[in-house]
PDB file of N, CA and C in Angstrom:
ATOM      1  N   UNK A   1     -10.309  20.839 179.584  1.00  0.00           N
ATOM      2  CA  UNK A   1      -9.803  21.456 180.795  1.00  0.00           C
ATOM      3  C   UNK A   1      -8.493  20.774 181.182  1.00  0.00           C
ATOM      4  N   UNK A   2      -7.471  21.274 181.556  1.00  0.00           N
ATOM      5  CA  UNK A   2      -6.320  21.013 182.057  1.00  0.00           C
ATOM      6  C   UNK A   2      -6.294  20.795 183.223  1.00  0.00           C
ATOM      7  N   UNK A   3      -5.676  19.991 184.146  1.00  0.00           N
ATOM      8  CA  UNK A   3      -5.131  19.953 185.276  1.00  0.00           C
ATOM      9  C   UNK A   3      -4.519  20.713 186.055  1.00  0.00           C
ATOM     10  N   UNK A   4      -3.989  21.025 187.553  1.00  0.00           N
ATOM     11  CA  UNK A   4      -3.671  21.874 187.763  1.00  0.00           C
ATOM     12  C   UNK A   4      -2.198  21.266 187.878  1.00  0.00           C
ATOM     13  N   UNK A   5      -1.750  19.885 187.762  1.00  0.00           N
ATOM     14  CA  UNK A   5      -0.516  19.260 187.624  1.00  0.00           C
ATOM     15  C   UNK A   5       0.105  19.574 186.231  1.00  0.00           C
ATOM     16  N   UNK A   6      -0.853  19.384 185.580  1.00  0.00           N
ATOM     17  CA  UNK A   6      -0.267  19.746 184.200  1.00  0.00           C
ATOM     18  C   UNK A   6       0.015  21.593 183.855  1.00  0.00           C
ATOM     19  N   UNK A   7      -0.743  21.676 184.064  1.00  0.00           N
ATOM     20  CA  UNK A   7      -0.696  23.595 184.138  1.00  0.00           C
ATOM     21  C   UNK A   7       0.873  23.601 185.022  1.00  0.00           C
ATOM     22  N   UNK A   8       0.865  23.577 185.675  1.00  0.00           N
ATOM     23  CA  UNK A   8       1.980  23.277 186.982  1.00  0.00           C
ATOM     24  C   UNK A   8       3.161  23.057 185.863  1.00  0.00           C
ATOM     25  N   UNK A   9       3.336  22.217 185.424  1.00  0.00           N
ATOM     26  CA  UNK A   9       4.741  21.428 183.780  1.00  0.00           C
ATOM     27  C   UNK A   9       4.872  22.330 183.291  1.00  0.00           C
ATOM     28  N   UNK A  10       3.705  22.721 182.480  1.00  0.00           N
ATOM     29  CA  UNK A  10       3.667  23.735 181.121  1.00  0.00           C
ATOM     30  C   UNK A  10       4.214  24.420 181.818  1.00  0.00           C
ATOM     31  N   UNK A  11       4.237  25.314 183.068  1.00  0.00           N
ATOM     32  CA  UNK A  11       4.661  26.702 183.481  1.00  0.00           C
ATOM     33  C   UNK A  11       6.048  26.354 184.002  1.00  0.00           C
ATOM     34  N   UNK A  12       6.564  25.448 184.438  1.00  0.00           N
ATOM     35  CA  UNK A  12       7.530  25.635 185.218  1.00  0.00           C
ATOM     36  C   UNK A  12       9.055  24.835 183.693  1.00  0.00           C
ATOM     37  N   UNK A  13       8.538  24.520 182.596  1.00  0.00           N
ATOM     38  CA  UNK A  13       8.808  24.145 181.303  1.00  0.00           C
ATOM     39  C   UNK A  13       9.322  26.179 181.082  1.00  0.00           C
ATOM     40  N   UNK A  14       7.925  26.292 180.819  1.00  0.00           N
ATOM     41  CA  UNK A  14       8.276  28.061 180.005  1.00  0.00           C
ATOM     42  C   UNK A  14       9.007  29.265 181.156  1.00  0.00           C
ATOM     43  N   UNK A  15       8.620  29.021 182.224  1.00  0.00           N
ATOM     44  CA  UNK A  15      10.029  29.845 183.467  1.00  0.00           C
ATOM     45  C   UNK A  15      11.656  29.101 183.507  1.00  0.00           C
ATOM     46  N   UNK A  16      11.730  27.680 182.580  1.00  0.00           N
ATOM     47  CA  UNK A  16      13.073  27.578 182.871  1.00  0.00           C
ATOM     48  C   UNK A  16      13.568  27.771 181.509  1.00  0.00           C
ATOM     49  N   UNK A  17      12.444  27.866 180.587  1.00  0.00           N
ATOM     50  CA  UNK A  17      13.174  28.193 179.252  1.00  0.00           C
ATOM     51  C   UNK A  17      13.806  30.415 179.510  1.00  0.00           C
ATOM     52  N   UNK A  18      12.392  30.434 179.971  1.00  0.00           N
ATOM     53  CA  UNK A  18      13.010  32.249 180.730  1.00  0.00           C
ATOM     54  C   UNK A  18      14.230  32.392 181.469  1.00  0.00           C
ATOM     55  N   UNK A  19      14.752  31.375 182.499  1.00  0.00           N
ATOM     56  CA  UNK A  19      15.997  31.637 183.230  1.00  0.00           C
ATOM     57  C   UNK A  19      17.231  31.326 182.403  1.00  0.00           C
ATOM     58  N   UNK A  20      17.125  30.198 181.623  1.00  0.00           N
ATOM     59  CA  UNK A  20      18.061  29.912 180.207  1.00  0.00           C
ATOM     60  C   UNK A  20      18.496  30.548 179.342  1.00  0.00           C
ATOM     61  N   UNK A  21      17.219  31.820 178.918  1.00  0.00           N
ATOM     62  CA  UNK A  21      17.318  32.902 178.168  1.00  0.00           C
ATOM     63  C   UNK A  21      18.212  34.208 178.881  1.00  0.00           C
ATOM     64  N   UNK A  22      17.710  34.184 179.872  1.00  0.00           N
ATOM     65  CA  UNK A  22      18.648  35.503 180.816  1.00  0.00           C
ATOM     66  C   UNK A  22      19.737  35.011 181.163  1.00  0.00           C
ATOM     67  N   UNK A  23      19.922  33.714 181.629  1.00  0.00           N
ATOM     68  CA  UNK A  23      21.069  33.249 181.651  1.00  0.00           C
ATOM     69  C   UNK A  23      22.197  33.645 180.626  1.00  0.00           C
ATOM     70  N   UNK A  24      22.060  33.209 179.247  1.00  0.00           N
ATOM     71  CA  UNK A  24      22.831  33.102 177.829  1.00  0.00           C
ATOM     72  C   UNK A  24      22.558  34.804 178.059  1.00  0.00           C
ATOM     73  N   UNK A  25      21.344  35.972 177.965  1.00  0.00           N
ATOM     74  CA  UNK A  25      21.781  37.444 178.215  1.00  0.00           C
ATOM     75  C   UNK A  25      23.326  37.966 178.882  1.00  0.00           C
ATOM     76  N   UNK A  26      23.217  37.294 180.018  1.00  0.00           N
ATOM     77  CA  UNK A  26      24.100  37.403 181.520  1.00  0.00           C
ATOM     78  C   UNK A  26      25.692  37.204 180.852  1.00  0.00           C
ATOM     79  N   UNK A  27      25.487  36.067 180.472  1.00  0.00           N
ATOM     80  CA  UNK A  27      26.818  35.413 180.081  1.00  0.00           C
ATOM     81  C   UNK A  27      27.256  35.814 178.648  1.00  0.00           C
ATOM     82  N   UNK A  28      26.758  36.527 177.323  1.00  0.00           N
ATOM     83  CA  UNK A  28      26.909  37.327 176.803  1.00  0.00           C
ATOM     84  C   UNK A  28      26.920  38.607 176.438  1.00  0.00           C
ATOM     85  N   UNK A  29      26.897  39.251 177.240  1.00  0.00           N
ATOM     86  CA  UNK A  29      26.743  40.994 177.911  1.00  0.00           C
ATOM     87  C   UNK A  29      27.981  41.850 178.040  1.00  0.00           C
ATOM     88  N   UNK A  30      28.889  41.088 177.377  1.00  0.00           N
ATOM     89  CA  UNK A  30      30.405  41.971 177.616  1.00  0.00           C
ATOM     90  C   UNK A  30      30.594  41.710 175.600  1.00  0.00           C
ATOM     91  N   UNK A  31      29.976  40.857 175.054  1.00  0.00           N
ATOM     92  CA  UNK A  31      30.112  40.623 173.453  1.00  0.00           C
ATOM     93  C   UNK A  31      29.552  41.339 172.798  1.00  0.00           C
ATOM     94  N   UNK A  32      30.828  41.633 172.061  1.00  0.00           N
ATOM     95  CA  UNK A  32      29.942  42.947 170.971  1.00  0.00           C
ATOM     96  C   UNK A  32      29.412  42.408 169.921  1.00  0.00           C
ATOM     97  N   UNK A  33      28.390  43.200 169.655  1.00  0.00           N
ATOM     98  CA  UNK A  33      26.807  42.983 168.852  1.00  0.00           C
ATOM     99  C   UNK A  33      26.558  41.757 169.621  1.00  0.00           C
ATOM    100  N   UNK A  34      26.561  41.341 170.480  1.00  0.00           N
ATOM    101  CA  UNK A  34      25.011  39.995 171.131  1.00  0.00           C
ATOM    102  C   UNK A  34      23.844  40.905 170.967  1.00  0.00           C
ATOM    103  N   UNK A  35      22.976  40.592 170.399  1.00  0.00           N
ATOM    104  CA  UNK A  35      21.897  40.558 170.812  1.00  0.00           C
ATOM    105  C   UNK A  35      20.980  40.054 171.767  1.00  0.00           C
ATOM    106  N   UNK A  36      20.553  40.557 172.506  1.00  0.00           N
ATOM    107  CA  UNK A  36      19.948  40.304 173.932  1.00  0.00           C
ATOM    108  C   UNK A  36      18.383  39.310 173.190  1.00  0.00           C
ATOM    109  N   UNK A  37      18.122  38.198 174.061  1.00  0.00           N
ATOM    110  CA  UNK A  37      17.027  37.660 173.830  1.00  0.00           C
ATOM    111  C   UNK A  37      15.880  37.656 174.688  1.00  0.00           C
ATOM    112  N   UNK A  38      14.487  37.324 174.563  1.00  0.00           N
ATOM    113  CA  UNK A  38      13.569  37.686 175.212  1.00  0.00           C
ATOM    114  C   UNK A  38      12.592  36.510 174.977  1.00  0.00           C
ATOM    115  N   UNK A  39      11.832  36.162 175.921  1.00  0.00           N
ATOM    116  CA  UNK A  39      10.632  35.192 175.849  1.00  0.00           C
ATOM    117  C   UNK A  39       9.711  35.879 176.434  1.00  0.00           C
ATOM    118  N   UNK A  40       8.437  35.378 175.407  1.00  0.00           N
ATOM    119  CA  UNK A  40       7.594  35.607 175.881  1.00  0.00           C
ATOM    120  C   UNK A  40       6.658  34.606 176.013  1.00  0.00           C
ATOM    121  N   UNK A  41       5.469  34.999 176.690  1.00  0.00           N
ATOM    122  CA  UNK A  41       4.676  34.011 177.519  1.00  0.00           C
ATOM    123  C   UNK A  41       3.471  34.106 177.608  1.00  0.00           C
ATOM    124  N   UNK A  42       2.983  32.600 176.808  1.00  0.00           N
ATOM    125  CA  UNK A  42       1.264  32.795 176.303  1.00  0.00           C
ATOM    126  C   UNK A  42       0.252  31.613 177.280  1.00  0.00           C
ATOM    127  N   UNK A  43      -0.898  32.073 177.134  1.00  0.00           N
ATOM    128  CA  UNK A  43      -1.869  30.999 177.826  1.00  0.00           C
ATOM    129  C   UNK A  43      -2.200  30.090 176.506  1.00  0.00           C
ATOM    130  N   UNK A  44      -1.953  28.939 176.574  1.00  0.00           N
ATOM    131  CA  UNK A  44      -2.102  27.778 175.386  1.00  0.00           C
ATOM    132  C   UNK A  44      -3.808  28.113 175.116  1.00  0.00           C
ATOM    133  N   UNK A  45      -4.468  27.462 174.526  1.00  0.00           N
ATOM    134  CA  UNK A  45      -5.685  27.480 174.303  1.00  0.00           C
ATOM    135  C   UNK A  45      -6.393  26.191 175.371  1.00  0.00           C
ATOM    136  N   UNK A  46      -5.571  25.375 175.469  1.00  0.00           N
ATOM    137  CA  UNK A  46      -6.197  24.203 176.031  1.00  0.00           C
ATOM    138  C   UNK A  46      -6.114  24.330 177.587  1.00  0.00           C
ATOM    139  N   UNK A  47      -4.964  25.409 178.008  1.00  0.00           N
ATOM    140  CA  UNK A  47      -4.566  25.612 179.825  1.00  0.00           C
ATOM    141  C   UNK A  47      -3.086  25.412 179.550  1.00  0.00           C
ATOM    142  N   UNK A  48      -2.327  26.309 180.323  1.00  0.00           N
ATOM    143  CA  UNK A  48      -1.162  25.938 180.577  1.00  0.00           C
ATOM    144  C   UNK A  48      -0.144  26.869 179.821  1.00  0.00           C
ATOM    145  N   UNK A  49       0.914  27.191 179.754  1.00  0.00           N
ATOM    146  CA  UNK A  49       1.639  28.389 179.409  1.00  0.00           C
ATOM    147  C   UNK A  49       2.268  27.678 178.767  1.00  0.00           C
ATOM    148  N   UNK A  50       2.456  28.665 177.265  1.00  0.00           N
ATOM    149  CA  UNK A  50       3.448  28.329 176.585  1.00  0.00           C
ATOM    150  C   UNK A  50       5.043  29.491 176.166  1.00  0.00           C
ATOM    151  N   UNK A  51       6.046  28.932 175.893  1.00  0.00           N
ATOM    152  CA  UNK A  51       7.219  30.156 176.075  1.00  0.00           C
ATOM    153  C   UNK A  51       7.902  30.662 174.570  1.00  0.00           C
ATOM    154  N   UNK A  52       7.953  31.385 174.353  1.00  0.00           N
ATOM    155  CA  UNK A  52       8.266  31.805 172.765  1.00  0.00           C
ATOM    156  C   UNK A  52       9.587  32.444 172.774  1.00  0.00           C
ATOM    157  N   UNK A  53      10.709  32.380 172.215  1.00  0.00           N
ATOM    158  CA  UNK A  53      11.793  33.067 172.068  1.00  0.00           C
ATOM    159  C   UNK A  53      12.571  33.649 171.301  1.00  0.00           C
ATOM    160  N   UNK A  54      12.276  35.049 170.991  1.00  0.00           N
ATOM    161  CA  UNK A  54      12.760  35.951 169.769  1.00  0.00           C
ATOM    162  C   UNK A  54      14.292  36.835 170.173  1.00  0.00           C
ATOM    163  N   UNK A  55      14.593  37.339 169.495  1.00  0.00           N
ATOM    164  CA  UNK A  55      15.656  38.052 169.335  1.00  0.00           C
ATOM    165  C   UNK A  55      15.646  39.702 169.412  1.00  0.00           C
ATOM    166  N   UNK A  56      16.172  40.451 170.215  1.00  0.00           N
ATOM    167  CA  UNK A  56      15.936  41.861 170.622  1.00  0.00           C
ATOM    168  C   UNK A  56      16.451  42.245 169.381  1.00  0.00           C
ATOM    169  N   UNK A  57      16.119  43.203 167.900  1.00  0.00           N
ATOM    170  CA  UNK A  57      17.076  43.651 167.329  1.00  0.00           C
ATOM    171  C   UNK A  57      17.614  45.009 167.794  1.00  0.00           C
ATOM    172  N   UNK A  58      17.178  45.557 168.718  1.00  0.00           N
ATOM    173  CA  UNK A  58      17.298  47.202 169.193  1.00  0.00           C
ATOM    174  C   UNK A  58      19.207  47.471 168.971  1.00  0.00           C
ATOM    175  N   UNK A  59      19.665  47.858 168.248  1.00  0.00           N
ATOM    176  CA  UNK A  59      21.229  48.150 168.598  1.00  0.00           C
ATOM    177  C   UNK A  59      21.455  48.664 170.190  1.00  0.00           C
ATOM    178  N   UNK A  60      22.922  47.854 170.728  1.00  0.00           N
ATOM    179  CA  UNK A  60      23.633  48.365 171.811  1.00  0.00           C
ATOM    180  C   UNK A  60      24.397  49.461 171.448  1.00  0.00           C
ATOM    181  N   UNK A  61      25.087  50.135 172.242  1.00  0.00           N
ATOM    182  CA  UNK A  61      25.941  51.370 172.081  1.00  0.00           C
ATOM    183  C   UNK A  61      26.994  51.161 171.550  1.00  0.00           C
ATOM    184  N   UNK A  62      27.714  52.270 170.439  1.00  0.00           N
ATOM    185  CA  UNK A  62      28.603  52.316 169.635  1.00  0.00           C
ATOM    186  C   UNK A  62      29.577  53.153 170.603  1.00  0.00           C
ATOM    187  N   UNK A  63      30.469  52.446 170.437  1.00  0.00           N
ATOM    188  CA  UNK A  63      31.787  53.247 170.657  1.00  0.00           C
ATOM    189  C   UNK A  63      32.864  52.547 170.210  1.00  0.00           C
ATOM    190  N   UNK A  64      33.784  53.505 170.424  1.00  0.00           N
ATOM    191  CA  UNK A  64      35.820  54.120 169.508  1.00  0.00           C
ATOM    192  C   UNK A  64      36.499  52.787 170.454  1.00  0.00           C
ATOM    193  N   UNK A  65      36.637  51.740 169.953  1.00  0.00           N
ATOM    194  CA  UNK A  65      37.734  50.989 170.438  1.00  0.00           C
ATOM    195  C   UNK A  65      39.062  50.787 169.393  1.00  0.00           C
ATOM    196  N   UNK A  66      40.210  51.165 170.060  1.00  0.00           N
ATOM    197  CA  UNK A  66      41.809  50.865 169.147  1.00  0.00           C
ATOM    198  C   UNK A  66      41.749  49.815 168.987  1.00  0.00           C
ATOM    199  N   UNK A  67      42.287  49.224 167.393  1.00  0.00           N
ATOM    200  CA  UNK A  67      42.611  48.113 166.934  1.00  0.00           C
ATOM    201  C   UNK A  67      44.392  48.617 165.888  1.00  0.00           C
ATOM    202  N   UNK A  68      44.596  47.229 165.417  1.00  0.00           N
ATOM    203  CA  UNK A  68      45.541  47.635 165.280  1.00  0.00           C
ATOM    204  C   UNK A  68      45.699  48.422 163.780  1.00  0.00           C
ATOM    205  N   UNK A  69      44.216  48.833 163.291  1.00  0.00           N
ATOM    206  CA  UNK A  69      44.350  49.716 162.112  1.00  0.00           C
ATOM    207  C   UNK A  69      43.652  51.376 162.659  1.00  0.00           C
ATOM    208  N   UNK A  70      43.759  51.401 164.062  1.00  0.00           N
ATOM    209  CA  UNK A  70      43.184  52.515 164.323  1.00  0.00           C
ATOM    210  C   UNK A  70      42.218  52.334 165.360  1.00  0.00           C
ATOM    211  N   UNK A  71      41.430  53.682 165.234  1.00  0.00           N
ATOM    212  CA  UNK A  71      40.138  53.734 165.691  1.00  0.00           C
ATOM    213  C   UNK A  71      39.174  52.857 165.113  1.00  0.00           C
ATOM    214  N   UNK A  72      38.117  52.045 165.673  1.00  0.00           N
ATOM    215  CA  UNK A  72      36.602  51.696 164.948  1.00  0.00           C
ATOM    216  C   UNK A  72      35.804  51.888 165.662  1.00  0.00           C
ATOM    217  N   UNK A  73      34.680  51.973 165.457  1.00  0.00           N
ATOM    218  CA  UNK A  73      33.239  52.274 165.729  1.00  0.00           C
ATOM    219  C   UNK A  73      32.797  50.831 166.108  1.00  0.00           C
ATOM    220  N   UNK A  74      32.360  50.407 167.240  1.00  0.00           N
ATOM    221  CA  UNK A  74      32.131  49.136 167.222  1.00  0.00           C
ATOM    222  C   UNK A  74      30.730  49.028 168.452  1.00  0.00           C
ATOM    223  N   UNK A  75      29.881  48.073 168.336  1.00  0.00           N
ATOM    224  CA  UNK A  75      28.698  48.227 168.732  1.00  0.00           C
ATOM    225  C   UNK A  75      28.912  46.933 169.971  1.00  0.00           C
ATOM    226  N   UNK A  76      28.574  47.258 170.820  1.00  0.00           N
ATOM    227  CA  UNK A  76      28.171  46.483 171.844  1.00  0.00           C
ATOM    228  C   UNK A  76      27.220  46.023 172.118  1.00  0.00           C
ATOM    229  N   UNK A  77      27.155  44.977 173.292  1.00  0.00           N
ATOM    230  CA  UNK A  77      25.901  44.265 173.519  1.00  0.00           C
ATOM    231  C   UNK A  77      24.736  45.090 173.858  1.00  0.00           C
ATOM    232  N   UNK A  78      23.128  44.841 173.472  1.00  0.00           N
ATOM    233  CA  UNK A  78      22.321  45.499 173.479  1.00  0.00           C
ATOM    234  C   UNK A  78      21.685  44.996 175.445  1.00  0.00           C
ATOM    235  N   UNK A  79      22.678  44.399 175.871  1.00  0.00           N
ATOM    236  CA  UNK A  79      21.845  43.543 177.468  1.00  0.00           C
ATOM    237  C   UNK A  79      22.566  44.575 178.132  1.00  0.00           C
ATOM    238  N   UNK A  80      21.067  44.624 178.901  1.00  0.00           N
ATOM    239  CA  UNK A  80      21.211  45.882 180.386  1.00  0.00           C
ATOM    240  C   UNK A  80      20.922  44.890 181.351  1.00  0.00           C
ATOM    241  N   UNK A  81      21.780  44.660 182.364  1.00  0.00           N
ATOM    242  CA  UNK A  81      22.184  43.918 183.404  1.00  0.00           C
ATOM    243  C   UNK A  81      20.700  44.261 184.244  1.00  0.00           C
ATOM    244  N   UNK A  82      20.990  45.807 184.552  1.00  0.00           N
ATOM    245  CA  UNK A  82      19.389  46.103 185.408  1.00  0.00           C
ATOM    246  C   UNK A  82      18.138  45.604 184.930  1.00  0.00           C
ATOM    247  N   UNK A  83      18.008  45.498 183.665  1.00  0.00           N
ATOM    248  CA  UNK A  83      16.938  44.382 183.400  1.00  0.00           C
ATOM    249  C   UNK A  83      17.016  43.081 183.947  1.00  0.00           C
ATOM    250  N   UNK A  84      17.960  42.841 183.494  1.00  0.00           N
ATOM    251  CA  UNK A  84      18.496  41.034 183.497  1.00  0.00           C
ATOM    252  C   UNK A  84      18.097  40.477 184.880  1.00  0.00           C
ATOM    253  N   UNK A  85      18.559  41.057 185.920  1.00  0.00           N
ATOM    254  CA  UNK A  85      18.802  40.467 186.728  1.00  0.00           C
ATOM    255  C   UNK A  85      17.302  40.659 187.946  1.00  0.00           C
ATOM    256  N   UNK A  86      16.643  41.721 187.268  1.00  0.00           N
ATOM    257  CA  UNK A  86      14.773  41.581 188.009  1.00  0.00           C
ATOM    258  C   UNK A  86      14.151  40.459 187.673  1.00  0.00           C
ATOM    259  N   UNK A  87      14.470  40.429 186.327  1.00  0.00           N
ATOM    260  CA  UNK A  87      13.724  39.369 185.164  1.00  0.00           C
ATOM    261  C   UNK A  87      13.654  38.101 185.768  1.00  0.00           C
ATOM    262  N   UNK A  88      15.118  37.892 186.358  1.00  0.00           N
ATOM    263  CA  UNK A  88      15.842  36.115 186.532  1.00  0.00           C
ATOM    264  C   UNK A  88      15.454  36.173 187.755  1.00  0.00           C
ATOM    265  N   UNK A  89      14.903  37.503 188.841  1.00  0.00           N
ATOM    266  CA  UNK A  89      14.391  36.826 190.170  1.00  0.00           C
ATOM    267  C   UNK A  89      13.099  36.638 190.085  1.00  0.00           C
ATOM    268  N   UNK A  90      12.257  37.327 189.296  1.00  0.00           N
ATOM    269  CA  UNK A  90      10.790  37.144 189.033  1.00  0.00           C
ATOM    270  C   UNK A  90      10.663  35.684 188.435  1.00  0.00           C
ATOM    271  N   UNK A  91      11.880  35.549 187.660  1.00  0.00           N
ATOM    272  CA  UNK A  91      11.062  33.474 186.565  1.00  0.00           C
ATOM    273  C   UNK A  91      11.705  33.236 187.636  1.00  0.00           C
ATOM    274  N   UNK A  92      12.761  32.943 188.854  1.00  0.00           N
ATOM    275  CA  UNK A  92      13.023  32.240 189.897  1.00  0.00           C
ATOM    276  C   UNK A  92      12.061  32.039 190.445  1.00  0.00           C
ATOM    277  N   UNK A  93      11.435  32.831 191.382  1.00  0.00           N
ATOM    278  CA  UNK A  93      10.278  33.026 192.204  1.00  0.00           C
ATOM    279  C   UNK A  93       9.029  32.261 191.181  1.00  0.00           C
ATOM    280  N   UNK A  94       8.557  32.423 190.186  1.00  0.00           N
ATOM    281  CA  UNK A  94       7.193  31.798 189.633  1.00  0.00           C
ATOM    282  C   UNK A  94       8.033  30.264 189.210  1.00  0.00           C
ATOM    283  N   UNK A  95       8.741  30.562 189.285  1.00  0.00           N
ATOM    284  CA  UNK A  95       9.310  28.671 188.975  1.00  0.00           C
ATOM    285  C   UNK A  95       9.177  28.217 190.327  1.00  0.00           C
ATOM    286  N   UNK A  96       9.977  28.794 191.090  1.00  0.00           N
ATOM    287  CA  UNK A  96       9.408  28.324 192.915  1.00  0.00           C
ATOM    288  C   UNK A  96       8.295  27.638 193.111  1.00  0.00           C
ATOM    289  N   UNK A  97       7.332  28.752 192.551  1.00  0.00           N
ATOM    290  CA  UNK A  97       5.755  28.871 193.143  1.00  0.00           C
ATOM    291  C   UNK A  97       4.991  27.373 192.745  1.00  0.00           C
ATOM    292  N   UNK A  98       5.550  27.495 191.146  1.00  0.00           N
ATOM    293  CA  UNK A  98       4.666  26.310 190.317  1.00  0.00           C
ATOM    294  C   UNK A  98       5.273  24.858 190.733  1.00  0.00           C
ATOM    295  N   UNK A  99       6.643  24.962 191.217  1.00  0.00           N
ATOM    296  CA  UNK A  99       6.941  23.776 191.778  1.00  0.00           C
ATOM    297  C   UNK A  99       6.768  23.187 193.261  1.00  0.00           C
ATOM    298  N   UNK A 100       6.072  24.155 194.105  1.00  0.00           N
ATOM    299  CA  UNK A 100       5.325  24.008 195.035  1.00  0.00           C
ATOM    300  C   UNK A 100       4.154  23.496 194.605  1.00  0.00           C
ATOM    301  N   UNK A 101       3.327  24.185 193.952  1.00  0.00           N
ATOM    302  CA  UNK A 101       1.828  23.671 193.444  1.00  0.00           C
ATOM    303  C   UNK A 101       2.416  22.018 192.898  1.00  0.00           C
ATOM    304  N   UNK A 102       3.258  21.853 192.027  1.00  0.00           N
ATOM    305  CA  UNK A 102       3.250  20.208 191.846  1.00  0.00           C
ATOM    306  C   UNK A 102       3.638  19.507 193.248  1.00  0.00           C
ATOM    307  N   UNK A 103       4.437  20.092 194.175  1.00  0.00           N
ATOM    308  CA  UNK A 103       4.232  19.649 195.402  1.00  0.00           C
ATOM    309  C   UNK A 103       3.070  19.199 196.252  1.00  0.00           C
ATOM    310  N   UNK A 104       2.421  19.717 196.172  1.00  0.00           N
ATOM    311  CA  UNK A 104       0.967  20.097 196.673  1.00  0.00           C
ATOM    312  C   UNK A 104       0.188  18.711 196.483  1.00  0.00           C
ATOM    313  N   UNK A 105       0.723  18.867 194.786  1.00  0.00           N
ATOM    314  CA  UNK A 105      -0.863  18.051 194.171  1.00  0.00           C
ATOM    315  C   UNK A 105      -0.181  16.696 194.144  1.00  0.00           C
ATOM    316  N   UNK A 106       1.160  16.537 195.189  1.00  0.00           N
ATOM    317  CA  UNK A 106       1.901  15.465 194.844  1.00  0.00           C
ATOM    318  C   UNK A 106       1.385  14.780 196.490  1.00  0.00           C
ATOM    319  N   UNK A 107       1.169  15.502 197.292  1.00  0.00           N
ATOM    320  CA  UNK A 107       1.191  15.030 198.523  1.00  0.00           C
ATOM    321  C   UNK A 107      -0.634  14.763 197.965  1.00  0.00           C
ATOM    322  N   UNK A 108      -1.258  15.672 198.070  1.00  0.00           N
ATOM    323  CA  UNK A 108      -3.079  15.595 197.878  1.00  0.00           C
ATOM    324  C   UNK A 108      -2.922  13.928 197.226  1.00  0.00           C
ATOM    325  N   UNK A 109      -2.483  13.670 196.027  1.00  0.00           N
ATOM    326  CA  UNK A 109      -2.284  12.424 195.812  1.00  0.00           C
ATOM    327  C   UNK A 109      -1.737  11.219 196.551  1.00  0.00           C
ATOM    328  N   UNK A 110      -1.006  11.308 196.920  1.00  0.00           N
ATOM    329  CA  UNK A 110      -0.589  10.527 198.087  1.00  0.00           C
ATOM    330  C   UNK A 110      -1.224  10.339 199.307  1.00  0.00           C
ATOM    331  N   UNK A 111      -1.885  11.377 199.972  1.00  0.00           N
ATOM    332  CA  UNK A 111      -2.944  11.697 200.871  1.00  0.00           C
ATOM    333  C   UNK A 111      -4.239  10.465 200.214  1.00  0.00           C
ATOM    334  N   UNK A 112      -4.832  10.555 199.199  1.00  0.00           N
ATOM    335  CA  UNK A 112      -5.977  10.439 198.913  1.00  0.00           C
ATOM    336  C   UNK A 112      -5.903   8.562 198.981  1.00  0.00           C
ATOM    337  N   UNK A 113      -4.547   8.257 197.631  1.00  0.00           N
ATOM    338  CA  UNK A 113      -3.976   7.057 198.479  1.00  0.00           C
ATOM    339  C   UNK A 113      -3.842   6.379 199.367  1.00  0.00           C
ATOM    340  N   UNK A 114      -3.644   6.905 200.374  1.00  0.00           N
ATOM    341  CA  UNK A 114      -3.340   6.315 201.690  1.00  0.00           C
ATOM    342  C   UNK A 114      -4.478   6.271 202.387  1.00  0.00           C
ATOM    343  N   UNK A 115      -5.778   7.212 202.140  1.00  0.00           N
ATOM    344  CA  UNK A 115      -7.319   7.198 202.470  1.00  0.00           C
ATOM    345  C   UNK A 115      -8.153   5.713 201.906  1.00  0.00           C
ATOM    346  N   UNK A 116      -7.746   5.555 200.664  1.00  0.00           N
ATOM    347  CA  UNK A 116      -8.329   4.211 199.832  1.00  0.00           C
ATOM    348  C   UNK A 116      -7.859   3.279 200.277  1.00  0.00           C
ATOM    349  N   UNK A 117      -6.717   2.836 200.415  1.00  0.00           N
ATOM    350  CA  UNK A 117      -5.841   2.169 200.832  1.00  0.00           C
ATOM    351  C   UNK A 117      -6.241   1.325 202.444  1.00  0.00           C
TER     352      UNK A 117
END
């Protein structure tokens, strides 16, 4: 069984590897061919979340940009901002949450301390 301090790490570990990921989305979203990245997010076996991070291959949209041999066909980034930016307030908010809960279990400790004491 895990802790709820430790559960608390593991999660707030795999929501900042999520804001890192949308982050690098955010900040590569005007580059053609980026591929947009994605984490995902598992319950460990033992307690506690773990964060996985793969690569979107879905193609972005092609279009006619002038170069100086003409027209080309050139593919853009596959990141949709309207995703991006729900994504990065939802891992904000559960990163919040879990760093309250280590709050919590930081005072309960200290509390219990000062009872023995």
């Amino acid at each position: 069984m895990i802790s709820g301090i430790q559960s608390a790490l593991t999660s707030l570990q795999a929501f900042s590897t999520r804001l890192e990921n949308t982050g690098n989305n955010i900040a590569n979203m005007n580059t053609d061919g980026f591929k947009k990245g994605r984490v995902l997010l598992a319950e460990q076996p033992q307690g506690g979340v773990s964060a996985r991070a793969e690569k979107v291959d879905q193609p972005g949209p092609v279009v006619a940009e002038q170069t100086s041999a003409g027209y080309e066909m050139v593919e853009q980034s596959n990141v949709d901002p309207g995703e991006e930016i729900p994504d990065m307030i939802r891992s904000t908010r559960a990163y919040e949450a879990n760093l309250k809960t280590l709050q919590a279990g930081d005072e309960m400790s200290s509390t219990l301390l000062d009872i023995r004491g």
